[in-house]
C-alpha atoms as a PDB file:
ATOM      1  CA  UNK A   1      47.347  83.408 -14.514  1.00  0.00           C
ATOM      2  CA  UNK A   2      47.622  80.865 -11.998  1.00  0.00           C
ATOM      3  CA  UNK A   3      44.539  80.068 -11.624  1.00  0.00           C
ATOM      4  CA  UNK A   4      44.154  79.388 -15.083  1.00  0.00           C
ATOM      5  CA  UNK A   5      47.207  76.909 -14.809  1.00  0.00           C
ATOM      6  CA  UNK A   6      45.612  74.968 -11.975  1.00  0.00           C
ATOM      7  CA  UNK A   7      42.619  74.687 -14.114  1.00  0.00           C
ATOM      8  CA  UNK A   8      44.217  73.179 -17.179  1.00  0.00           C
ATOM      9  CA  UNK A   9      46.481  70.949 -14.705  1.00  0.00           C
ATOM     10  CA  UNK A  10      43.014  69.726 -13.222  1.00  0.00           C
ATOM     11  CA  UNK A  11      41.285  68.924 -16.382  1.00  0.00           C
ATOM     12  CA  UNK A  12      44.131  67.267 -18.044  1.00  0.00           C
ATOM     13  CA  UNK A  13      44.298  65.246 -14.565  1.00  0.00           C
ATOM     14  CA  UNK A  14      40.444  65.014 -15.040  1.00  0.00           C
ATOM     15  CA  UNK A  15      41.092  63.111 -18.426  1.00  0.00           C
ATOM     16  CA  UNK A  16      43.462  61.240 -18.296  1.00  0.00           C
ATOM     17  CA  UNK A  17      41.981  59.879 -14.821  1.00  0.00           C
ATOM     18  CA  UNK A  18      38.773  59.049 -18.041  1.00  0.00           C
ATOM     19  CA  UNK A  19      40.579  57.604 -20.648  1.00  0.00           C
ATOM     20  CA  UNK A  20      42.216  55.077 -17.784  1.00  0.00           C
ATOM     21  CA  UNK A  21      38.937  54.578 -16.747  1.00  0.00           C
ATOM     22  CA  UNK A  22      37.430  53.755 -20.832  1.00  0.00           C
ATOM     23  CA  UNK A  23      40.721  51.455 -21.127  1.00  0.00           C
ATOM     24  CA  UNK A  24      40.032  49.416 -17.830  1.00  0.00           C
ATOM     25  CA  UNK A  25      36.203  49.222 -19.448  1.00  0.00           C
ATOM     26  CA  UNK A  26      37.880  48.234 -22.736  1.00  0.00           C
ATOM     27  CA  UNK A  27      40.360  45.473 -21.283  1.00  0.00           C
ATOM     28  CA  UNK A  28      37.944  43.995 -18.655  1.00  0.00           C
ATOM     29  CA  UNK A  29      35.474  43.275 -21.824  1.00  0.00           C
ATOM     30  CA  UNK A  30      38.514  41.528 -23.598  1.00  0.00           C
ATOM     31  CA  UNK A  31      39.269  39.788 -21.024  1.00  0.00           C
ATOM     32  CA  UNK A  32      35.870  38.652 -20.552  1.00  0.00           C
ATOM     33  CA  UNK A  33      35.437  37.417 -24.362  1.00  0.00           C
ATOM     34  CA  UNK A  34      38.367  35.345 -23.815  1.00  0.00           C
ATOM     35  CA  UNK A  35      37.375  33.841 -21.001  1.00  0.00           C
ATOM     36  CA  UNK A  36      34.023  32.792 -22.960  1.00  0.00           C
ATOM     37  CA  UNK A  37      36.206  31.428 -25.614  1.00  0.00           C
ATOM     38  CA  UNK A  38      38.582  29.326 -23.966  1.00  0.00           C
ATOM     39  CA  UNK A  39      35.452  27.128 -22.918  1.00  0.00           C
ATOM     40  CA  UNK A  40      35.254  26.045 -26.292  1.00  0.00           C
ATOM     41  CA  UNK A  41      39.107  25.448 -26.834  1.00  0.00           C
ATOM     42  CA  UNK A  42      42.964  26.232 -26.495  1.00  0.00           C
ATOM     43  CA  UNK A  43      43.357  30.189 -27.275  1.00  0.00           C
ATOM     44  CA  UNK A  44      45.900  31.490 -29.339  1.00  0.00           C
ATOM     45  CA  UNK A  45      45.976  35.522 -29.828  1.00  0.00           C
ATOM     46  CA  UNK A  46      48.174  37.294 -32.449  1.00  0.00           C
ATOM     47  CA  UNK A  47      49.131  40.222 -33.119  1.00  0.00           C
ATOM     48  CA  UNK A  48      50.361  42.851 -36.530  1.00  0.00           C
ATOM     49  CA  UNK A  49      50.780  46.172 -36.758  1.00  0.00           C
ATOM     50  CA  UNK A  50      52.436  48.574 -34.856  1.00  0.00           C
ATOM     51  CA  UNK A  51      52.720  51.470 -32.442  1.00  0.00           C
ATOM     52  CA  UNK A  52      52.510  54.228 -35.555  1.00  0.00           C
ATOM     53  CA  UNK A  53      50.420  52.379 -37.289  1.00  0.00           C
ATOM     54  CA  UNK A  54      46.886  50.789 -36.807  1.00  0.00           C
ATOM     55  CA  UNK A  55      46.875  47.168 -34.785  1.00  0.00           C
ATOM     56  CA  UNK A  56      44.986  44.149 -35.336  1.00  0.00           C
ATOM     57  CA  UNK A  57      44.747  41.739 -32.551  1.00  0.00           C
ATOM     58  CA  UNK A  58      43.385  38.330 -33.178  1.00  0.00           C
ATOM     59  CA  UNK A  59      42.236  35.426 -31.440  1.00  0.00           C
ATOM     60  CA  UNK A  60      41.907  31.901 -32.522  1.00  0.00           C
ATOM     61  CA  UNK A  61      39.792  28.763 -31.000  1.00  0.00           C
ATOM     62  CA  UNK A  62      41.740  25.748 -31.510  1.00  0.00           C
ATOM     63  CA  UNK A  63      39.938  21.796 -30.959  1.00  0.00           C
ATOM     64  CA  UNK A  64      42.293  18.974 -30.194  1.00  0.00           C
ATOM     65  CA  UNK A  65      41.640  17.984 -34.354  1.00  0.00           C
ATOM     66  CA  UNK A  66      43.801  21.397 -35.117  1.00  0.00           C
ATOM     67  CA  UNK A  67      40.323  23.082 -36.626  1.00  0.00           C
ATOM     68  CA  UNK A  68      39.451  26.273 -35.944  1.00  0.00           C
ATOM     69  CA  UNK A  69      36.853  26.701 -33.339  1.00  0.00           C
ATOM     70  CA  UNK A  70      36.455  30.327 -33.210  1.00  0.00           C
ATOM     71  CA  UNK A  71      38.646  33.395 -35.003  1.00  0.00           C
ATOM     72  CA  UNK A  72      37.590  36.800 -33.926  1.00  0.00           C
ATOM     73  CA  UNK A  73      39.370  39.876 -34.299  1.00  0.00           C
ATOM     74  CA  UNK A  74      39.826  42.820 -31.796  1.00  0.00           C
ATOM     75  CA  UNK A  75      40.496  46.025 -34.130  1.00  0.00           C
ATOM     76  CA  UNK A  76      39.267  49.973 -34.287  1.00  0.00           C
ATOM     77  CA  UNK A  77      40.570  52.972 -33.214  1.00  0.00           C
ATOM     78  CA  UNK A  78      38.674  53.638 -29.971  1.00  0.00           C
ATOM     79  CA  UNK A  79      37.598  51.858 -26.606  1.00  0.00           C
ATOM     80  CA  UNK A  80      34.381  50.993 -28.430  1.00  0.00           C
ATOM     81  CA  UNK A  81      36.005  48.100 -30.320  1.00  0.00           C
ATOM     82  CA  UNK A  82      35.558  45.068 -29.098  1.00  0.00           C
ATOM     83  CA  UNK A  83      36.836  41.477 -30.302  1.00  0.00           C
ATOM     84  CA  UNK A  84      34.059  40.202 -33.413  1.00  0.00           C
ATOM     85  CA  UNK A  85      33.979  36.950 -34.752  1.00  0.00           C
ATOM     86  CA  UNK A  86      35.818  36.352 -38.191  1.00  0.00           C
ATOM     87  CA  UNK A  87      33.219  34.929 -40.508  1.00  0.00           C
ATOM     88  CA  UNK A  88      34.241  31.835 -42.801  1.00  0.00           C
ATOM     89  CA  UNK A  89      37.239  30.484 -40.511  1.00  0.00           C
ATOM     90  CA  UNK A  90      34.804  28.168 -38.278  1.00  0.00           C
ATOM     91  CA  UNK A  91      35.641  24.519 -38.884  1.00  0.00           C
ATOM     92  CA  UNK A  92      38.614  24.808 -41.172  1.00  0.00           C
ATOM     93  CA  UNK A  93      41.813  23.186 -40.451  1.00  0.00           C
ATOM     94  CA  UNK A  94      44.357  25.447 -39.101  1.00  0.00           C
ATOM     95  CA  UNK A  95      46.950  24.431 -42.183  1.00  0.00           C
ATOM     96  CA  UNK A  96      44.468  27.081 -44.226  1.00  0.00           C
ATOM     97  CA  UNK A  97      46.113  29.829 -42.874  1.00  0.00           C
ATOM     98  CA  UNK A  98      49.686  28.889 -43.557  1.00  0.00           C
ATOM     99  CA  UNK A  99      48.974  28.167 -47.063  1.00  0.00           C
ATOM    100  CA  UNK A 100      48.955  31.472 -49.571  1.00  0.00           C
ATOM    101  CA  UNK A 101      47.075  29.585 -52.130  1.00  0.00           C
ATOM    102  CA  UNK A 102      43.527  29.264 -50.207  1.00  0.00           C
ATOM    103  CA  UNK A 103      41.938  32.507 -50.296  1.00  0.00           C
ATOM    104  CA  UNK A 104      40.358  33.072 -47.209  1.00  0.00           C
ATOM    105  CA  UNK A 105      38.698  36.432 -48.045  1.00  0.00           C
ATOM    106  CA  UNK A 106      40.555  38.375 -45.116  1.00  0.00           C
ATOM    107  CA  UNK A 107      42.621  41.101 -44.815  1.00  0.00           C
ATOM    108  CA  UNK A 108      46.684  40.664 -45.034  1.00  0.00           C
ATOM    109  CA  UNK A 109      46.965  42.294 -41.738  1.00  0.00           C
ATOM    110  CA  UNK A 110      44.277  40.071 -39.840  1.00  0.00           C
ATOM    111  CA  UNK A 111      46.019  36.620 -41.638  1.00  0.00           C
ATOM    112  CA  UNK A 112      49.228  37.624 -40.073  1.00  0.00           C
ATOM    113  CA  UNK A 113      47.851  38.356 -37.051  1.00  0.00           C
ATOM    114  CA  UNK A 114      46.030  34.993 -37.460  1.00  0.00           C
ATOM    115  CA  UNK A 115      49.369  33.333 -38.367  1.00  0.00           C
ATOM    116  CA  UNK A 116      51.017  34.977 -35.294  1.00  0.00           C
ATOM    117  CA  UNK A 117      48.911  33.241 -33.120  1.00  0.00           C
ATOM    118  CA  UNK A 118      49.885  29.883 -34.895  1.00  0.00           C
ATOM    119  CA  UNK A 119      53.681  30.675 -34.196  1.00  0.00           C
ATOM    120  CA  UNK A 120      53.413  31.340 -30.658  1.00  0.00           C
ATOM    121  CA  UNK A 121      51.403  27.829 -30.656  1.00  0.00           C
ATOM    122  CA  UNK A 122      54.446  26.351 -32.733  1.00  0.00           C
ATOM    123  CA  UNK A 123      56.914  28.058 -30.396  1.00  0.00           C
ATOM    124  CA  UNK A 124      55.476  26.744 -27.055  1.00  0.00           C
ATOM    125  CA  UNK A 125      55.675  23.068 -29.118  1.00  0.00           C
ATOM    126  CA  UNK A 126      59.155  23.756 -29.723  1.00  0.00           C
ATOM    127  CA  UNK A 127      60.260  24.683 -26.291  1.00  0.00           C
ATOM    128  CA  UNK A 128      58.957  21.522 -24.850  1.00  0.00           C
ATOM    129  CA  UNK A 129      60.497  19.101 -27.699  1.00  0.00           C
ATOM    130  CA  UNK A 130      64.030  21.264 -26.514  1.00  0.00           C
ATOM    131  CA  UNK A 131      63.085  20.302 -22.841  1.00  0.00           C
ATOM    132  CA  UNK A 132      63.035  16.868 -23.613  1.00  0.00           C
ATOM    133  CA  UNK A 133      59.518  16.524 -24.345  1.00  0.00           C
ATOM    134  CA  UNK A 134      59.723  14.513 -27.262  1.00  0.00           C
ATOM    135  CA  UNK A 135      56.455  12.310 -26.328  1.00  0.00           C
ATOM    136  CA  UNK A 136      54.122  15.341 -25.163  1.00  0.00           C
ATOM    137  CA  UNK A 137      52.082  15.903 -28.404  1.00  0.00           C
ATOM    138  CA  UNK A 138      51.100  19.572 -28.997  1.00  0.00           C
ATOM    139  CA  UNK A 139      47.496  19.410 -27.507  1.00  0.00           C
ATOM    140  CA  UNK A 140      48.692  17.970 -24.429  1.00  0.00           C
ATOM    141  CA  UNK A 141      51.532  20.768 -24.164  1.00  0.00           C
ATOM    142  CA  UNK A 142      48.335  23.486 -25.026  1.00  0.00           C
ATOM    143  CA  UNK A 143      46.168  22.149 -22.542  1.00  0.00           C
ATOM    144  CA  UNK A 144      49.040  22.444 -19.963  1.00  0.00           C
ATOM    145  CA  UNK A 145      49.787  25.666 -20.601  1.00  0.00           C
ATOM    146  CA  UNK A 146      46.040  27.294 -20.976  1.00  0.00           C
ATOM    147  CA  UNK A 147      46.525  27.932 -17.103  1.00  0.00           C
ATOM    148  CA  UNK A 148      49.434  30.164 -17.948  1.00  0.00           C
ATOM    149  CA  UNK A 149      49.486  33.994 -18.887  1.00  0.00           C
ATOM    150  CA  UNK A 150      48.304  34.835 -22.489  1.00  0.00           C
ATOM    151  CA  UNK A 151      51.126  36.283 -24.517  1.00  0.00           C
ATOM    152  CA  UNK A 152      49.098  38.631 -26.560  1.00  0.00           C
ATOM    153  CA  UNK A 153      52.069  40.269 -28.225  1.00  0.00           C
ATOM    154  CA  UNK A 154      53.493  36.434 -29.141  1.00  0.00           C
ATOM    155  CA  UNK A 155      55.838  37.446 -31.750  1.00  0.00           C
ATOM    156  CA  UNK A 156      57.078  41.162 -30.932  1.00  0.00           C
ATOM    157  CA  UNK A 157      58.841  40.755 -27.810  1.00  0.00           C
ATOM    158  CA  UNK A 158      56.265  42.238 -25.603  1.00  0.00           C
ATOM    159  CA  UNK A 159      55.212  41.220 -21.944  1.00  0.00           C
ATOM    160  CA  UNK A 160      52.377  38.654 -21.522  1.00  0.00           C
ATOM    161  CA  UNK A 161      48.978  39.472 -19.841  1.00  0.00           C
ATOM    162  CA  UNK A 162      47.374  37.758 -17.033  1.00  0.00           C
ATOM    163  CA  UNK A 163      43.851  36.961 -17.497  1.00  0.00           C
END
């Protein structure tokens, strides 16, 4: 009998000691894309959902004309999901995504994600006209803060992640 204990101690030690190992894998990867992306532009991520129910990260490319860059999502149930681009957001202005009229063919959960990411942009704008900021414009105030962590829980009170 206690042998048999130690054994299901050990594998259950065994994997879990895996499934940190596939979530480093998964999270290096991320952080990798993101990397690639914020060549091309200020990052924004977003995110809906919640813990009892599915997530949907997203991340969004913003140029200093307020167009959309690059939108690609991060969403799936297993380590194996990976952030894919979002196809017809390239080149829009960002005000499509706050207005309900435009039908952007996505999913309710990914355009709140997507808006998400706009209101942690709009918060960070905020901050600085409240710090007496009036004169920074909001690409300046981006472009200062795209050395700073990546909040990728902007609008649920979570910690931010270091890249």
């Amino acid at each position: 009998m206690n042998s048999a204990a130690s054994a299901i101690i050990l594998m259950l030690g065994i994997a879990w000691l895996i499934q940190f190992g596939f979530s480093y894998w998964q999270l290096r990867r991320y952080y990798k894309r993101i990397a690639q992306l914020r060549r091309d532009g200020l990052v924004w991520i977003g995110m809906e959902g919640s813990a009892w129910k599915r997530r949907v990260y997203a991340a969004l490319v913003i140029d200093q004309n307020e167009r959309i860059v690059h939108a690609e999502q991060l969403s799936g149930w297993t380590i194996l999901a990976g952030l894919k681009p979002i196809p017809g957001l390239a080149g829009r202005p960002i005000s499509d995504l706050l207005d309900d009229q435009i039908d952007l063919q996505i999913n309710k959960k990914l355009l709140l994600a997507l808006r998400n990411a706009l209101k942690h942009r709009q918060d960070i704008a905020d901050k600085a006209a409240k710090a007496g900021n009036d004169t920074t414009s909001v690409s300046e105030l981006e472009t200062a803060t795209t050395s700073q962590p990546i909040n990728t829980d902007a609008c649920c009170g979570r910690k931010e992640a270091a890249i």
